[in-house]
N, C-alpha and C. Protein backbone atom coordinates (compact mmCIF):
# COMPACT_ATOMS: atom_id res chain seq x y z
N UNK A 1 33.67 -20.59 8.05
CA UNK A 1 33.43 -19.19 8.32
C UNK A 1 31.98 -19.02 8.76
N UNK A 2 31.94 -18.39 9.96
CA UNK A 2 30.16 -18.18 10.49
C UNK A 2 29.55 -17.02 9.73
N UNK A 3 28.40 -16.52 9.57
CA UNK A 3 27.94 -15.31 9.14
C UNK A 3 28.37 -14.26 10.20
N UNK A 4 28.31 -13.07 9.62
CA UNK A 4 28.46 -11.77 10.61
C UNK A 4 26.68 -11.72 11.21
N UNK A 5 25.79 -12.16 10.43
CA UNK A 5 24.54 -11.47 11.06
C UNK A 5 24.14 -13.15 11.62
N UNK A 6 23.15 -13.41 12.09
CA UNK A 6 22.92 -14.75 12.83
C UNK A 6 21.90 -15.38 12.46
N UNK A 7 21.03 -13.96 11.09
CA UNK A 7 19.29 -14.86 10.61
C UNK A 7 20.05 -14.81 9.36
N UNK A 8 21.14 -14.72 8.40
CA UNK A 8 21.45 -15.73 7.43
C UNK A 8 22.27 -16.81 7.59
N UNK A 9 21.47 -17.94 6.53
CA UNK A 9 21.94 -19.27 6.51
C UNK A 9 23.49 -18.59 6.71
N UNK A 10 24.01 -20.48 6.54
CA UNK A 10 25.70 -20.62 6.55
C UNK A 10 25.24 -21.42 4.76
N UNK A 11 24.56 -21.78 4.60
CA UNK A 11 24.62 -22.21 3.32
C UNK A 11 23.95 -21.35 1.87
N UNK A 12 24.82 -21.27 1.00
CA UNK A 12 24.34 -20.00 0.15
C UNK A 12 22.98 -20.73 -0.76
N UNK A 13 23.15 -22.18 -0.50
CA UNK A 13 21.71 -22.71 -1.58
C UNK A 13 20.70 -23.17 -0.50
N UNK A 14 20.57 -22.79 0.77
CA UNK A 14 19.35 -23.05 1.82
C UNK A 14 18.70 -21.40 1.12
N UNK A 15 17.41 -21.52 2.02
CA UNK A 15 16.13 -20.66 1.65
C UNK A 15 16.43 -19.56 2.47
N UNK A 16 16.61 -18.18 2.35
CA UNK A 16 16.76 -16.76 2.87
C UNK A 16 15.93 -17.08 4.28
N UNK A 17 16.25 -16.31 5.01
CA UNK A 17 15.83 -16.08 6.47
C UNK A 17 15.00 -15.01 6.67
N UNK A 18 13.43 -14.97 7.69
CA UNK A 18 13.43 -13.29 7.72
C UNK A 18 13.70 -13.16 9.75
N UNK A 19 13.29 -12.27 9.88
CA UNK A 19 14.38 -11.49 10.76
C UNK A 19 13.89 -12.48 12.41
N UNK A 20 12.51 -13.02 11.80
CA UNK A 20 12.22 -14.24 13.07
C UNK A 20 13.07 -15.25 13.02
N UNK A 21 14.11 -15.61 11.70
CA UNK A 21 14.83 -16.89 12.01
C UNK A 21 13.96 -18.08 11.07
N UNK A 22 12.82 -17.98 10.79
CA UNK A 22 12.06 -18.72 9.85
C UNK A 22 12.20 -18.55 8.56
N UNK A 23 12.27 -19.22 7.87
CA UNK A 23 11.55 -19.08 5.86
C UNK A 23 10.48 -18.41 6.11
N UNK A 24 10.56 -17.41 4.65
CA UNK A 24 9.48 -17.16 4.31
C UNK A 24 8.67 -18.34 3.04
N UNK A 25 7.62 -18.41 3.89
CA UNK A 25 6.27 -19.48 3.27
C UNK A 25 6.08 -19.25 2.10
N UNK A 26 6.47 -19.73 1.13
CA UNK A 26 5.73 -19.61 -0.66
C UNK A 26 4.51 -19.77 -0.45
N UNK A 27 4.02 -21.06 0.26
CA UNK A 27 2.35 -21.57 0.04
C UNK A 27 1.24 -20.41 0.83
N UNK A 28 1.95 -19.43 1.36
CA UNK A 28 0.98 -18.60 1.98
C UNK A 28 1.02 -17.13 1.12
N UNK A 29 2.18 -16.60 0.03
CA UNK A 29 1.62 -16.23 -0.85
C UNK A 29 0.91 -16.40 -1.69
N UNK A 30 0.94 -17.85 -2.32
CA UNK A 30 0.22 -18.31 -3.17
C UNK A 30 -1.11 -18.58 -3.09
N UNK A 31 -1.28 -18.80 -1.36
CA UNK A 31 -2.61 -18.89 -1.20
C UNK A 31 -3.46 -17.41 -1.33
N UNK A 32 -3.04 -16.48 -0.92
CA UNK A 32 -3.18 -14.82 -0.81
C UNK A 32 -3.96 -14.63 -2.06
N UNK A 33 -2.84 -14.99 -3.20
CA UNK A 33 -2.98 -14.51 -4.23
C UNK A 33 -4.48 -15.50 -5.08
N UNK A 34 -4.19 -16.45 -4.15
CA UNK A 34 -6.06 -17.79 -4.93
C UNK A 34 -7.10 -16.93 -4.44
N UNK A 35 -6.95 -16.47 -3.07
CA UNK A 35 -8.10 -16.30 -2.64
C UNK A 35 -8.77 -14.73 -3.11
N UNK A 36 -7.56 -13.77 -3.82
CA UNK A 36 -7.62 -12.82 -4.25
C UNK A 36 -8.24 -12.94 -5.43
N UNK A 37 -7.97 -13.81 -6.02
CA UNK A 37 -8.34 -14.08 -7.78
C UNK A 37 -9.76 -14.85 -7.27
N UNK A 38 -10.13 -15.35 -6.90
CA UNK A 38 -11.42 -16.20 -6.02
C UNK A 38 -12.70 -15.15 -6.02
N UNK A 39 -12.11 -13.95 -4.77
CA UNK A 39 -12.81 -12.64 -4.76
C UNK A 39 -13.44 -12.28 -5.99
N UNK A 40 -12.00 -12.20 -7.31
CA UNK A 40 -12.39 -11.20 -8.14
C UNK A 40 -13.38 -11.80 -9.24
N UNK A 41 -13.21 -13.31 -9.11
CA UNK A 41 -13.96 -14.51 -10.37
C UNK A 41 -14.89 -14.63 -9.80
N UNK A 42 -15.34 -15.21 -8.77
CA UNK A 42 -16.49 -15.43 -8.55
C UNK A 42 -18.14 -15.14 -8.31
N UNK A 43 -18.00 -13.39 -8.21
CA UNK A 43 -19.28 -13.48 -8.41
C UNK A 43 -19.46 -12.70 -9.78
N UNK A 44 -18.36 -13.72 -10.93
CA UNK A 44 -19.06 -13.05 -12.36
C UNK A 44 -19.10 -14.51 -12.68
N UNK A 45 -18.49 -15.84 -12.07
CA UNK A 45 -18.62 -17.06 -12.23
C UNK A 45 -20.30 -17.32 -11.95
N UNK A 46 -20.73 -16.93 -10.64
CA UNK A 46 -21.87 -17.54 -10.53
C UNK A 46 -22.98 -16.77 -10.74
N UNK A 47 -22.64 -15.42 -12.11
CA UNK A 47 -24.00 -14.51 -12.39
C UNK A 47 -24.53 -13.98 -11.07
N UNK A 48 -23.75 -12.95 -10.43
CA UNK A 48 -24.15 -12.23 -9.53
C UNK A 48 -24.95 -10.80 -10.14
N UNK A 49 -24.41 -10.47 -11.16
CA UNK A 49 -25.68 -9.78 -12.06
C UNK A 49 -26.00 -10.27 -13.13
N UNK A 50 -26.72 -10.96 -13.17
CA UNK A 50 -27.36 -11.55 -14.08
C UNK A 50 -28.95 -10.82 -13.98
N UNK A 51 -29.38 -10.64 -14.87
CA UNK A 51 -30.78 -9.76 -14.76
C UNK A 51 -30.63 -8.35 -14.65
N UNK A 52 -29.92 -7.80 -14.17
CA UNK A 52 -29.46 -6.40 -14.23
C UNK A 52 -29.44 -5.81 -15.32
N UNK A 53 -29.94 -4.39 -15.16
CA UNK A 53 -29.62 -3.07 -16.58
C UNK A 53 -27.61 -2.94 -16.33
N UNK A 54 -27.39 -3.16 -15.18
CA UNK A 54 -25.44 -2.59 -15.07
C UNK A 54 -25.66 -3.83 -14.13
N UNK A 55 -24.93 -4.85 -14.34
CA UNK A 55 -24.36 -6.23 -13.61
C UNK A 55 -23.99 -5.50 -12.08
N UNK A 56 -22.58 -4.45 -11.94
CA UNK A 56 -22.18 -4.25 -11.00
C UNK A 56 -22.23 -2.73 -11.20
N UNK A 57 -23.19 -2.00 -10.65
CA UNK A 57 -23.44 -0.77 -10.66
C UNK A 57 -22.23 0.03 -9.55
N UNK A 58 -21.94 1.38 -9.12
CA UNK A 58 -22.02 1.35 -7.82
C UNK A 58 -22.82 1.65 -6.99
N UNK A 59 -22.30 1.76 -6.24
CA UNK A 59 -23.19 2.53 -5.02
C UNK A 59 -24.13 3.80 -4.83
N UNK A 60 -23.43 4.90 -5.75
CA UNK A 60 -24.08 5.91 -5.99
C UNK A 60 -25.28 5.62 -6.74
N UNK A 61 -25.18 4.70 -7.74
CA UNK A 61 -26.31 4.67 -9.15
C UNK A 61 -27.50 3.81 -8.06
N UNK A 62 -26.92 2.90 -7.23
CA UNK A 62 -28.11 1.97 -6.75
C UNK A 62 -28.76 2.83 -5.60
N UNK A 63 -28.22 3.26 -4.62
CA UNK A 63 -28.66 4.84 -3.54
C UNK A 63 -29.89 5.46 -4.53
N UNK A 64 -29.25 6.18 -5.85
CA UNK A 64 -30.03 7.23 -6.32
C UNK A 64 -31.45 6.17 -6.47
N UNK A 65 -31.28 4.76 -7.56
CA UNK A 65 -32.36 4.11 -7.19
C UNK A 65 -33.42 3.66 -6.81
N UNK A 66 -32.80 3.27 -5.50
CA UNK A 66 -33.30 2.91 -3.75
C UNK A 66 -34.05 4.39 -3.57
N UNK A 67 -33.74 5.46 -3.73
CA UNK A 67 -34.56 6.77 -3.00
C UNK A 67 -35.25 6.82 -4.41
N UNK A 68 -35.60 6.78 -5.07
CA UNK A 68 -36.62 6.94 -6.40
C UNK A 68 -37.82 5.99 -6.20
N UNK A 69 -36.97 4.78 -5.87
CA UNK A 69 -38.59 3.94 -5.66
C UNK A 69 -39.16 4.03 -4.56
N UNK A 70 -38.31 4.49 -2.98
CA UNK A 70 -38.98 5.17 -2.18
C UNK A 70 -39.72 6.23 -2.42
N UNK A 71 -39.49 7.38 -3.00
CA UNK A 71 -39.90 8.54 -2.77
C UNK A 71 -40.08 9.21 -4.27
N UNK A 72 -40.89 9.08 -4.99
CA UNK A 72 -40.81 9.06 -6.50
C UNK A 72 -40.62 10.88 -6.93
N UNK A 73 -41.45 11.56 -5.82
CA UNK A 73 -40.76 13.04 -5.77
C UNK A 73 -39.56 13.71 -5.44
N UNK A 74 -39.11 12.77 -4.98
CA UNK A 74 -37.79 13.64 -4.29
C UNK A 74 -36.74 14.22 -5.13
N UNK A 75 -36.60 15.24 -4.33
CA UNK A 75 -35.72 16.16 -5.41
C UNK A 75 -34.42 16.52 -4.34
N UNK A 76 -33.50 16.13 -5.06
CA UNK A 76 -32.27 16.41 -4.46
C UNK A 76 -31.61 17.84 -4.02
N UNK A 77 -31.21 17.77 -2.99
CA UNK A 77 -30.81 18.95 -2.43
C UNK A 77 -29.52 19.72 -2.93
N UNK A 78 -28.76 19.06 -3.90
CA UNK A 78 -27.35 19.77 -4.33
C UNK A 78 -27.34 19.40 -5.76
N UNK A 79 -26.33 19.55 -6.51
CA UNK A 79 -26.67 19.49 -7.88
C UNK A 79 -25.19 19.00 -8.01
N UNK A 80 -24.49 18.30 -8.53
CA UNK A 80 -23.38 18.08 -9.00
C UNK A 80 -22.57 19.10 -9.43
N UNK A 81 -21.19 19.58 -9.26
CA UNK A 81 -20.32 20.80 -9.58
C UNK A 81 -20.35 20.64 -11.05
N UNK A 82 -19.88 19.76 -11.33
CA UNK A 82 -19.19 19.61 -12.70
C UNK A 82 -19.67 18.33 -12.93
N UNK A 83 -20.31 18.18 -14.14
CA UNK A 83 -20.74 16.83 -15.34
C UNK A 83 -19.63 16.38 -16.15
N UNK A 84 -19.44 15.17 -15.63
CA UNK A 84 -18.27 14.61 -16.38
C UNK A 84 -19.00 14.20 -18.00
N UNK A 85 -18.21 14.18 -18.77
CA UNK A 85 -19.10 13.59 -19.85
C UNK A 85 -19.15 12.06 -20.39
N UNK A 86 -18.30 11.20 -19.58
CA UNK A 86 -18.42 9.67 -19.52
C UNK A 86 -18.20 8.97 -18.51
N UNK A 87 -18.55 7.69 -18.26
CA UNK A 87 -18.35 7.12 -17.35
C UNK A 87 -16.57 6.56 -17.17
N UNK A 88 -16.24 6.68 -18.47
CA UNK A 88 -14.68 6.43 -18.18
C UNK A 88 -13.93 7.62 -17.67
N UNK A 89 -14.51 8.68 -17.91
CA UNK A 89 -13.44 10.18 -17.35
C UNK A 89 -13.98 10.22 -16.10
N UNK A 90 -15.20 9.36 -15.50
CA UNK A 90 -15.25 9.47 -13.94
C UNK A 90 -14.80 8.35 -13.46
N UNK A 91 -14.83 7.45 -13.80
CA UNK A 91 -13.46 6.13 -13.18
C UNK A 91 -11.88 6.82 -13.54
N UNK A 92 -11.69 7.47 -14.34
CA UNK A 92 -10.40 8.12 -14.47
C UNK A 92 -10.29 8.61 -13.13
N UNK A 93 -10.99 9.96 -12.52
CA UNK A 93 -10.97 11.00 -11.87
C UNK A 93 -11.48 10.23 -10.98
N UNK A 94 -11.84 9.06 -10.41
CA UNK A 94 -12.14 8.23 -9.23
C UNK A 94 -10.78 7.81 -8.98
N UNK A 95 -9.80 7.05 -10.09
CA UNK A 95 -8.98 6.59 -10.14
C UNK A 95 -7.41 7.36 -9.51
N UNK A 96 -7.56 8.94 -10.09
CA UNK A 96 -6.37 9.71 -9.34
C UNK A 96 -7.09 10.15 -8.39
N UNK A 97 -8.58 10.12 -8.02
CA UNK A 97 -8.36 10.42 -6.42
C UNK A 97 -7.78 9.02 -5.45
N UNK A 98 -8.28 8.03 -5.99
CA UNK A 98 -7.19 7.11 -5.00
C UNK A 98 -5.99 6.75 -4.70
N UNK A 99 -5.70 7.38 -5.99
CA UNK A 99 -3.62 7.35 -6.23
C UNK A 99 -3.43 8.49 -5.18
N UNK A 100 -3.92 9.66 -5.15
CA UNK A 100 -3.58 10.77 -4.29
C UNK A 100 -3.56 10.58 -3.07
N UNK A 101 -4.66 10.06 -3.02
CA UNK A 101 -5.25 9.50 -1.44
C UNK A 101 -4.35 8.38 -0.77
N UNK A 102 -3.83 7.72 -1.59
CA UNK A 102 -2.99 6.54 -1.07
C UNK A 102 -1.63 6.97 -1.05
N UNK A 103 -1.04 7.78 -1.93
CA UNK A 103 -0.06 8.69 -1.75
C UNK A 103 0.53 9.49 -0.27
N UNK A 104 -0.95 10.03 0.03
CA UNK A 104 -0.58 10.77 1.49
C UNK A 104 -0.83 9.68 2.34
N UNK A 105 -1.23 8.99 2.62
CA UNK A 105 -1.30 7.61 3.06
C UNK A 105 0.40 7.22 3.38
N UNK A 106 0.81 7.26 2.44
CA UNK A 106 1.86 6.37 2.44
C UNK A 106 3.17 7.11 3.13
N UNK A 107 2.88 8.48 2.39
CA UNK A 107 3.36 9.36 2.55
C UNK A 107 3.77 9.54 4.40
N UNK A 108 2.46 9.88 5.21
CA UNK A 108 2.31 10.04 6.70
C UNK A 108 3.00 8.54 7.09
N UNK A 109 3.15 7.27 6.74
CA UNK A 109 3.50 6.34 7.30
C UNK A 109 5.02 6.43 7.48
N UNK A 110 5.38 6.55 6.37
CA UNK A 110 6.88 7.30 5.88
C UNK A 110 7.37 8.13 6.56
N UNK A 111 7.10 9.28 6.92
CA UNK A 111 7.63 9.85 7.36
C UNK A 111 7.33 9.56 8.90
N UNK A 112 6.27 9.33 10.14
CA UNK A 112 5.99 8.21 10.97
C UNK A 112 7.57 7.62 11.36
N UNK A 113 7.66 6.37 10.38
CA UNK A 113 8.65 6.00 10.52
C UNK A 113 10.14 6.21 10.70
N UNK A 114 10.26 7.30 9.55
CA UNK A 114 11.75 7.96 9.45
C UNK A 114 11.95 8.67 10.75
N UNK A 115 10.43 9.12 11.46
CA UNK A 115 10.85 9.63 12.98
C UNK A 115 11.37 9.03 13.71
N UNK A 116 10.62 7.78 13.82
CA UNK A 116 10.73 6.95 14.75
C UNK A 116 12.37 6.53 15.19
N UNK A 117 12.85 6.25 13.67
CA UNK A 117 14.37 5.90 13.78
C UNK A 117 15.14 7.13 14.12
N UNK A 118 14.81 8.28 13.61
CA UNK A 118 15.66 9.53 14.11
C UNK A 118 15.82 9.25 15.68
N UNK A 119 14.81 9.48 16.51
CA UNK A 119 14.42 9.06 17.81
C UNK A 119 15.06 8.25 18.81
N UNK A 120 14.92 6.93 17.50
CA UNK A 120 15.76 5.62 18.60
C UNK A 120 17.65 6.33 18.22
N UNK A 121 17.88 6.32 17.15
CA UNK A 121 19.02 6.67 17.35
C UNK A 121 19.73 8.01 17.85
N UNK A 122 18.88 9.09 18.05
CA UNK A 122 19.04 10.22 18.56
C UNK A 122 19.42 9.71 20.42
N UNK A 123 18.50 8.99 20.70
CA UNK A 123 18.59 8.44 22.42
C UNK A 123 19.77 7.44 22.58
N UNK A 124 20.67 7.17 21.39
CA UNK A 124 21.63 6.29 21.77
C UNK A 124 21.55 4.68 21.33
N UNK A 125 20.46 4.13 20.23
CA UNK A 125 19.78 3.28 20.08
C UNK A 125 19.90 2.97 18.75
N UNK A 126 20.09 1.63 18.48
CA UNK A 126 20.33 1.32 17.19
C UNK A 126 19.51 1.67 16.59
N UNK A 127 19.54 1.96 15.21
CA UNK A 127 18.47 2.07 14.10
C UNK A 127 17.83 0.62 13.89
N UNK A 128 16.72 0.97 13.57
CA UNK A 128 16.08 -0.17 13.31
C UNK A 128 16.55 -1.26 12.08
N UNK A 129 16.29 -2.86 12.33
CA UNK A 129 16.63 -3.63 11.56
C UNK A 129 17.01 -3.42 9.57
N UNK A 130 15.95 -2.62 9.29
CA UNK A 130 16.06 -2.33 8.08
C UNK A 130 16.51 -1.38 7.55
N UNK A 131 17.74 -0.75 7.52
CA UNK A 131 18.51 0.14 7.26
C UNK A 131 18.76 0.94 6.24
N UNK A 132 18.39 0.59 4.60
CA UNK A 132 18.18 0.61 3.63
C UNK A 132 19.51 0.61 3.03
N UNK A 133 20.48 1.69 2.64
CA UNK A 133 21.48 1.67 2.12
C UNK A 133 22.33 2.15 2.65
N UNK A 134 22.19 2.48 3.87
CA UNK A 134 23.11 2.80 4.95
C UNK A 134 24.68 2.25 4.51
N UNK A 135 25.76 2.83 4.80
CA UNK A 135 27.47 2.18 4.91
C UNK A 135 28.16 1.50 5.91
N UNK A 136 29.46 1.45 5.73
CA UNK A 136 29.39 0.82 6.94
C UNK A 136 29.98 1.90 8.14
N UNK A 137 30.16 3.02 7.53
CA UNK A 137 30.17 4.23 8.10
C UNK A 137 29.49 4.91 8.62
N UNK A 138 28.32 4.53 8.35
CA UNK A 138 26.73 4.92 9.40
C UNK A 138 26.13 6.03 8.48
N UNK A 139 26.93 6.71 7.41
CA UNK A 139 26.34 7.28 6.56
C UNK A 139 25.37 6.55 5.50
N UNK A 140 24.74 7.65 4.83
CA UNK A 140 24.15 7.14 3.96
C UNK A 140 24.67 6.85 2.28
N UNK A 141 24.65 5.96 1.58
CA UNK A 141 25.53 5.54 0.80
C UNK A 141 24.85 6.55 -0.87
N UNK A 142 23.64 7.22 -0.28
CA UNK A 142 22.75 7.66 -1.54
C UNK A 142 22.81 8.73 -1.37
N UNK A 143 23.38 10.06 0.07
CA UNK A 143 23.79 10.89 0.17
C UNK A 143 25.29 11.66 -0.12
N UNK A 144 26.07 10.43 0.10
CA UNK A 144 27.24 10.51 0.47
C UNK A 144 27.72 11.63 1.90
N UNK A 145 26.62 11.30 3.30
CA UNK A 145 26.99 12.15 4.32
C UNK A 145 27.35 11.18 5.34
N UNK A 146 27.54 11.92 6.86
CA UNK A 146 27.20 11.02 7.79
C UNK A 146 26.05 11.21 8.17
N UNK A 147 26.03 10.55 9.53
CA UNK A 147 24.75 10.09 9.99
C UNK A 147 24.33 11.43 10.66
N UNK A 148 24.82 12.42 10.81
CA UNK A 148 23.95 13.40 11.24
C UNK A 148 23.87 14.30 9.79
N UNK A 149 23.50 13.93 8.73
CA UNK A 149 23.41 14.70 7.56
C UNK A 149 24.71 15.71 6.70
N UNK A 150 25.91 16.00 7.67
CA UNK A 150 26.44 16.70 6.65
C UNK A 150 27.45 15.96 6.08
N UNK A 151 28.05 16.64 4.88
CA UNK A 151 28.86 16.60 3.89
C UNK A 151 30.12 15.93 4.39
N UNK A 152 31.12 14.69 4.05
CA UNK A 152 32.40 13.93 4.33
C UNK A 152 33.26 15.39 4.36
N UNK A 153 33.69 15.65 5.30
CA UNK A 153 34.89 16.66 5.35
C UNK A 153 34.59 18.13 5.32
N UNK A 154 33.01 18.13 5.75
CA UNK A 154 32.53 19.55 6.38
C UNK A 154 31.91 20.04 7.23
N UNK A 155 32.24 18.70 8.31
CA UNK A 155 31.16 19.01 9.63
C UNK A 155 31.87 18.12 10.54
């Protein structure tokens, strides 16, 4: 018996296919993931703050700094809205601004995409390779509609 699709094996214990017809590489996640852990070890491996009042300050604390030992008068032009009262409730509130931020991020890609396929298949054009849970009815299997959105037996 051949497969119905042509990038999976014929054998159920060979290695999954991706859509080039190749394996996907273990040794090139694994490498990803060394060189990631590499990043994050190494400059506390080789005392990159060592001598420091804060080892790894950020940016803001070393700026304010940098303009103090330049300019020992300077007086800042804005004042902070609101005083957090620790440094953990401002890595908190650093922390959901990047969840938010990456959210709409993800968000605009998403939807981007879901156009894109409306599009190709609106012009007569297959949907793209990755279909998600699509049927074999062209509906969606998490809606229970067809492919132009309405209801089995009301449109």
């Amino acid at each position: 018996m051949t497969p119905t699709n042509p990038t999976q094996p014929t054998d159920p214990h060979s290695e999954p296919r991706r859509e080039g017809g190749r394996p996907p590489r273990a040794w090139a996640t694994w490498a990803m993931v060394a060189a990631i852990a590499a990043i994050a070890v190494l400059p506390i491996a080789i005392g990159a703050g060592d001598g420091l009042d804060e080892p790894f300050a950020g940016a803001d604390g070393q700026g304010q700094q940098a303009v103090e030992d330049i300019d020992p008068g300077y007086e800042p032009w804005f004042t902070p809205i609101i005083e957090v009262p620790s440094t953990e409730t401002e890595s908190g509130l650093f922390a959901l601004q990047a969840a938010i931020g990456s959210g709409i991020v993800c968000y605009y890609f998403g939807v981007v995409r879901t156009r894109a396929r409306m599009r190709a298949e609106a012009e007569g054009g297959q949907p793209a390779a990755d279909t998600g849970d699509a049927d074999a009815t062209g509906g969606s299997a998490a809606s229970g509609g067809d492919r132009d959105g309405s209801l089995p037996g009301h449109g």
